[in-house]
Protein backbone atom coordinates (compact mmCIF):
# COMPACT_ATOMS: atom_id res chain seq x y z
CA UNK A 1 -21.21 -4.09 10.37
CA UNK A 2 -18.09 -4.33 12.56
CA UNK A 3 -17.60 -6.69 15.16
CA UNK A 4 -15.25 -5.02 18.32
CA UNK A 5 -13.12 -8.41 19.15
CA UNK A 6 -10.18 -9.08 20.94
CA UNK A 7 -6.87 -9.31 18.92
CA UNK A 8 -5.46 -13.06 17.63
CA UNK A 9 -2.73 -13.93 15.83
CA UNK A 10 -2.73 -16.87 13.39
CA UNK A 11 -0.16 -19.35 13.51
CA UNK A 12 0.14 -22.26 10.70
CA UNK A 13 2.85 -24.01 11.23
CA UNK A 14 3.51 -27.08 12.83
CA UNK A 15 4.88 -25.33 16.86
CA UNK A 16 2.66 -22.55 17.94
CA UNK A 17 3.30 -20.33 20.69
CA UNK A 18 0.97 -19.77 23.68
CA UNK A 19 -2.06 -17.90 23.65
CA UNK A 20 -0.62 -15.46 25.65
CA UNK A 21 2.33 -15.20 24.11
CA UNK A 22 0.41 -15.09 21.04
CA UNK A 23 -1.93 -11.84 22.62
CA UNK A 24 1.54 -9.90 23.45
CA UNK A 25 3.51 -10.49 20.21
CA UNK A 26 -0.01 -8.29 18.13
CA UNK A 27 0.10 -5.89 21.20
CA UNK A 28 3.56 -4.87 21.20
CA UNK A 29 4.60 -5.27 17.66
CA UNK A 30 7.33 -6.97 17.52
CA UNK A 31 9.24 -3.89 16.69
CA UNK A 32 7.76 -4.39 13.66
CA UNK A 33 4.26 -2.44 13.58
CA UNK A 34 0.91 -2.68 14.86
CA UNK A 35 0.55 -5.83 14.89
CA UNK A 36 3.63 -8.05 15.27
CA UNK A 37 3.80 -10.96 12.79
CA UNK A 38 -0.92 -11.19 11.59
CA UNK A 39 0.03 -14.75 10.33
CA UNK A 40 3.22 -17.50 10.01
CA UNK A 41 2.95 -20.69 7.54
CA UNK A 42 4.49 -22.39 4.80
CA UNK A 43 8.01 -21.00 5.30
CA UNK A 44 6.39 -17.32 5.48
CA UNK A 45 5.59 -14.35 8.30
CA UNK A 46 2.78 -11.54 7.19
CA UNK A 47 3.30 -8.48 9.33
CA UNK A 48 2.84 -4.93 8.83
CA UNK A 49 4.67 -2.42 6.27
CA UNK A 50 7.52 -0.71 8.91
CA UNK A 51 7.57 3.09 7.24
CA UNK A 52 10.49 3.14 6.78
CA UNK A 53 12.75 4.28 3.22
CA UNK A 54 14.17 0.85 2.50
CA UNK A 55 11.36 -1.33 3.03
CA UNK A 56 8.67 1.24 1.32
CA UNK A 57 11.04 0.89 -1.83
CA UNK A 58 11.29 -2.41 -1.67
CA UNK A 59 7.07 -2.65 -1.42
CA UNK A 60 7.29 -0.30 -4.57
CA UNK A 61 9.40 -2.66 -6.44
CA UNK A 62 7.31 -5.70 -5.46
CA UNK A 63 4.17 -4.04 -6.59
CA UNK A 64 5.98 -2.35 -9.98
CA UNK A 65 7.57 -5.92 -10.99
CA UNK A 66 4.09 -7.45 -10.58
CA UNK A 67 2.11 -5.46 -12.50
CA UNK A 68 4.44 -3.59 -15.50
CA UNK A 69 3.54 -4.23 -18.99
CA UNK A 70 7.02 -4.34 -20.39
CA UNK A 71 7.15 -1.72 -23.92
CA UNK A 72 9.49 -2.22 -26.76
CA UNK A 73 11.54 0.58 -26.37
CA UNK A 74 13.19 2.50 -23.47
CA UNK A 75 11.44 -0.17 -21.28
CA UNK A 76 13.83 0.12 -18.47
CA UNK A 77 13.24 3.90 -18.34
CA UNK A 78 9.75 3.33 -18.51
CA UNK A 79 9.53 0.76 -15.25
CA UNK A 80 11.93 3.21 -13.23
CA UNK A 81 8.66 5.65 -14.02
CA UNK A 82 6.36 2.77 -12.82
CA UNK A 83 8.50 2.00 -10.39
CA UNK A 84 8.26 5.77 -8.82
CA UNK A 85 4.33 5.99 -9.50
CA UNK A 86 3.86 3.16 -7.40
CA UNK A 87 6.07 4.50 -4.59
CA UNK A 88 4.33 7.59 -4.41
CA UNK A 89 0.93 6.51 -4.12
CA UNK A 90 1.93 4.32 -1.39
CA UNK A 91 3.21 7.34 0.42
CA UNK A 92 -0.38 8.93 -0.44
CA UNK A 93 -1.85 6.67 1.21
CA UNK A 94 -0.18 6.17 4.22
CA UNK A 95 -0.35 10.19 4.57
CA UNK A 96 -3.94 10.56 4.05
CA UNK A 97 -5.37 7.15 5.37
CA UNK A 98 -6.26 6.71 9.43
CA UNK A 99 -4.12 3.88 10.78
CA UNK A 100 -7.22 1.77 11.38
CA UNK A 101 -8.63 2.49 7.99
CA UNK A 102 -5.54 1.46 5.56
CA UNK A 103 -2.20 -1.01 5.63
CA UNK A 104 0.43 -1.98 3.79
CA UNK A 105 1.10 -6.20 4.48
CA UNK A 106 4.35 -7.56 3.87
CA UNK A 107 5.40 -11.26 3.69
CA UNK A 108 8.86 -12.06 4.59
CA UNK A 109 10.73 -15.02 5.23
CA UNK A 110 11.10 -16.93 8.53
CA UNK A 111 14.65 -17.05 8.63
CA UNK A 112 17.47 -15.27 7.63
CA UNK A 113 21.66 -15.78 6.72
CA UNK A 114 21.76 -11.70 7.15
CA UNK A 115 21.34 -10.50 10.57
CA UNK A 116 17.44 -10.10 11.66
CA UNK A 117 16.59 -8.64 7.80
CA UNK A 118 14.32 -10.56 5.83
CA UNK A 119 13.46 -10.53 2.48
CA UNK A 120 10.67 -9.01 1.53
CA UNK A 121 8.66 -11.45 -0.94
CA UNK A 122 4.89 -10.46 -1.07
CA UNK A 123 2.88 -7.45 -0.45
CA UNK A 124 -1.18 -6.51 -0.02
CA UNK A 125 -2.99 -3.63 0.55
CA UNK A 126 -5.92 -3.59 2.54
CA UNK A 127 -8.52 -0.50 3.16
CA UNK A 128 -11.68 0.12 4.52
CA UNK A 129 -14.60 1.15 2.05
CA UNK A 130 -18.06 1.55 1.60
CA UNK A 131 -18.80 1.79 -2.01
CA UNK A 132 -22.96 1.05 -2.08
CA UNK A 133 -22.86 -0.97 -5.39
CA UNK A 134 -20.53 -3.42 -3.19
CA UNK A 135 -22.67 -3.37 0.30
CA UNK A 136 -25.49 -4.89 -1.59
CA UNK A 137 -24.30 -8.30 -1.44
CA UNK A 138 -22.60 -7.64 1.86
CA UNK A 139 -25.42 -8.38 4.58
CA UNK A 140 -25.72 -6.65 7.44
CA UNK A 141 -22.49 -4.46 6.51
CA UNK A 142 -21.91 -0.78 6.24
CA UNK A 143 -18.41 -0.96 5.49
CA UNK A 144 -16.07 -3.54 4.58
CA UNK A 145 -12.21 -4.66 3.86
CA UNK A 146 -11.22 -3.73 0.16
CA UNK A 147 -7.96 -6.23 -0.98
CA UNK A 148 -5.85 -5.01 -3.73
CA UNK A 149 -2.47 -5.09 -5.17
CA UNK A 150 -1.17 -7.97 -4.08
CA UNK A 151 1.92 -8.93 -5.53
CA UNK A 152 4.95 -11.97 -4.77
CA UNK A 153 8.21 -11.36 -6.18
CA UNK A 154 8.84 -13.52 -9.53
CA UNK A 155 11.17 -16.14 -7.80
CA UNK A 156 8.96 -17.04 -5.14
CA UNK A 157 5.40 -17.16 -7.16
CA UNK A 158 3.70 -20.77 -6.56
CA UNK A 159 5.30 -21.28 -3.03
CA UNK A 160 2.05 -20.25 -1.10
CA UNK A 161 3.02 -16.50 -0.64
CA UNK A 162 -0.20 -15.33 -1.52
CA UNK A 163 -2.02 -17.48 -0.15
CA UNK A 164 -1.15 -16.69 3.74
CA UNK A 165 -1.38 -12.83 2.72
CA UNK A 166 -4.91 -13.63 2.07
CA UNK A 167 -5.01 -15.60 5.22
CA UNK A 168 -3.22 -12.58 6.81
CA UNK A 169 -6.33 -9.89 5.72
CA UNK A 170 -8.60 -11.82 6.87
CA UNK A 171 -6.76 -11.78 10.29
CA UNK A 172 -7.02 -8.15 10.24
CA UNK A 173 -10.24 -8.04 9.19
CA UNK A 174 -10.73 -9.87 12.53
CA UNK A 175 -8.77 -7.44 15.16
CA UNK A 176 -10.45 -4.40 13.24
CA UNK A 177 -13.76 -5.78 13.80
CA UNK A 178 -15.10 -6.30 10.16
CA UNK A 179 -17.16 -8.76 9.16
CA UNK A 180 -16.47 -8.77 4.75
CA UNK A 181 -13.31 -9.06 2.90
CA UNK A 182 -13.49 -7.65 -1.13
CA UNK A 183 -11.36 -8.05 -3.81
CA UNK A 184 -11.75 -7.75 -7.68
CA UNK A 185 -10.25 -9.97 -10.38
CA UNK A 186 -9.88 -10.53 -13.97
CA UNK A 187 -12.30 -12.95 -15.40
CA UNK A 188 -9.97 -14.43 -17.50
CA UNK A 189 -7.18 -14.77 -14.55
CA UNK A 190 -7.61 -18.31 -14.08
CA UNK A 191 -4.90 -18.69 -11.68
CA UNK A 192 -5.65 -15.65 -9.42
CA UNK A 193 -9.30 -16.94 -9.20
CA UNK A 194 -8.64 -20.20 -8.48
CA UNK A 195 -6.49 -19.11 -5.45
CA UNK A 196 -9.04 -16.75 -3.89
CA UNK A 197 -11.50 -19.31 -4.59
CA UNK A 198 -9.25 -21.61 -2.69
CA UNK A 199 -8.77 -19.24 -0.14
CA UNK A 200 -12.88 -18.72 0.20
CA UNK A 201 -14.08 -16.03 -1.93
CA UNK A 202 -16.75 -16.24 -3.92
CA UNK A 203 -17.98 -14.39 -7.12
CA UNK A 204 -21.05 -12.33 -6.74
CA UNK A 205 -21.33 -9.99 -9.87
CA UNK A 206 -18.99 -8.68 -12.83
CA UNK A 207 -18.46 -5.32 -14.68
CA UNK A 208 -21.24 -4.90 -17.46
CA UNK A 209 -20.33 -6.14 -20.51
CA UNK A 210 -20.92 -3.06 -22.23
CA UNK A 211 -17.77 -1.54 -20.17
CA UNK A 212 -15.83 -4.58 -21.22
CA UNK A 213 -16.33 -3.88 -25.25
CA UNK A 214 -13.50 -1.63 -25.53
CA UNK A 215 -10.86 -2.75 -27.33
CA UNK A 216 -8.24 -3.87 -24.43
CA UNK A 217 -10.20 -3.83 -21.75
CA UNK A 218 -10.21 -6.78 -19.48
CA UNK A 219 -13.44 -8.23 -17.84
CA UNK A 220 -13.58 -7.93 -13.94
CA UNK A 221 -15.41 -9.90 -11.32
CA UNK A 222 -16.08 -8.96 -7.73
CA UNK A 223 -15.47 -11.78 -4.91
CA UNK A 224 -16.36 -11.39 -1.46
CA UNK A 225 -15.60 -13.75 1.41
CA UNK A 226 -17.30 -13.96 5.07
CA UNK A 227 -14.81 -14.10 7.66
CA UNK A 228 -15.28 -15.99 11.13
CA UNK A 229 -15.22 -13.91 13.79
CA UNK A 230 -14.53 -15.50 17.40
């Protein structure tokens, strides 16, 4: 079920702008999007992907370093393949996806010794679905927000990057007026489901465990989380 509201930013850090300043920086963008900076805290800003060459390859290589399974040989080779797999179906989805239906979310840091660039140091995707096997625990829903591949860069894992681009889906979930955020895990990921537990997910089924037999196959759960709207 979507909810039409009003667009907010989050701000969570210690000095916080006015409302209305708040209400013009998502307006306009900030040069930077859609949305201007979704969400600020811990030392981090959550906006939205610019499409642009540079910072799409840089997504790419956040994403590839994340989740490549190193091989013995020619692994170098083999992650430049990753690498490029990864690019492109970002640029699949940004071609075939409505601009209210998919984005790319970036986390970058506050400040910066080089001119107005940031670094790039997390990324999530979040898209609008309806799969019916998922809707059944979602009351009242006919679609919902779908989070996946989030990703920090190595150096900055366990410094709260994830946890405000969680805090930053749920903000769009807000100004696009839905009411569920879903995202999958591995069972055995103890770390990445005590953070979305953290974050307020909760785990409401899991594959069968007749799927999860196969030799190398990994186990996964589905969490959903509520959001507040206003």
């Amino acid at each position: 079920m979507k909810v039409n509201k009003s667009k907010h930013l989050c701000h969570c850090s210690s000095v916080s702008p006015s409302s209305q300043e708040l209400q013009e920086q998502v307006a306009d963008g900030g040069g930077k999007g859609h949305f201007g900076n979704l969400v600020e805290g811990y030392g981090w800003k959550v906006r939205k992907m610019v499409e642009e060459d540079h910072e799409m390859r840089s997504v790419a290589n956040i994403q590839a370093e994340a989740f490549y399974e190193p091989v013995i040989l020619f692994n170098d080779v083999f992650f430049q393949f990753f690498q490029a797999e990864v690019l492109a179906g970002l640029l699949y989805r940004l071609k075939n996806s409505p601009p209210d239906r998919y984005a790319c979310l970036v986390a970058e840091t506050m400040t910066s010794e080089i001119g107005d660039r940031q670094q790039l140091v997390g990324v999530v995707d979040v898209t609008v679905f309806r799969d019916e096997s998922v809707l059944g625990y979602l009351s009242g829903a006919d679609e919902y927000l779908y989070v996946s591949g989030i990703a920090v860069l190595r150096d900055f894992r366990r410094k709260k990057v994830a946890s405000i681009l969680l805090k930053a889906c749920e903000m769009l979930a807000t100004i696009w007026g839905y009411k569920y955020l879903v995202l999958r895990a591995y069972e055995d990921d103890w770390g990445a489901r005590k953070l979305y537990t953290n974050a307020g997910y909760r785990m409401v089924s899991g594959d069968p465990l007749w799927s999860s037999s196969w030799i190398g196959r990994r186990r996964r759960v589905l969490l959903i989380k509520q959001c507040n709207t206003i």
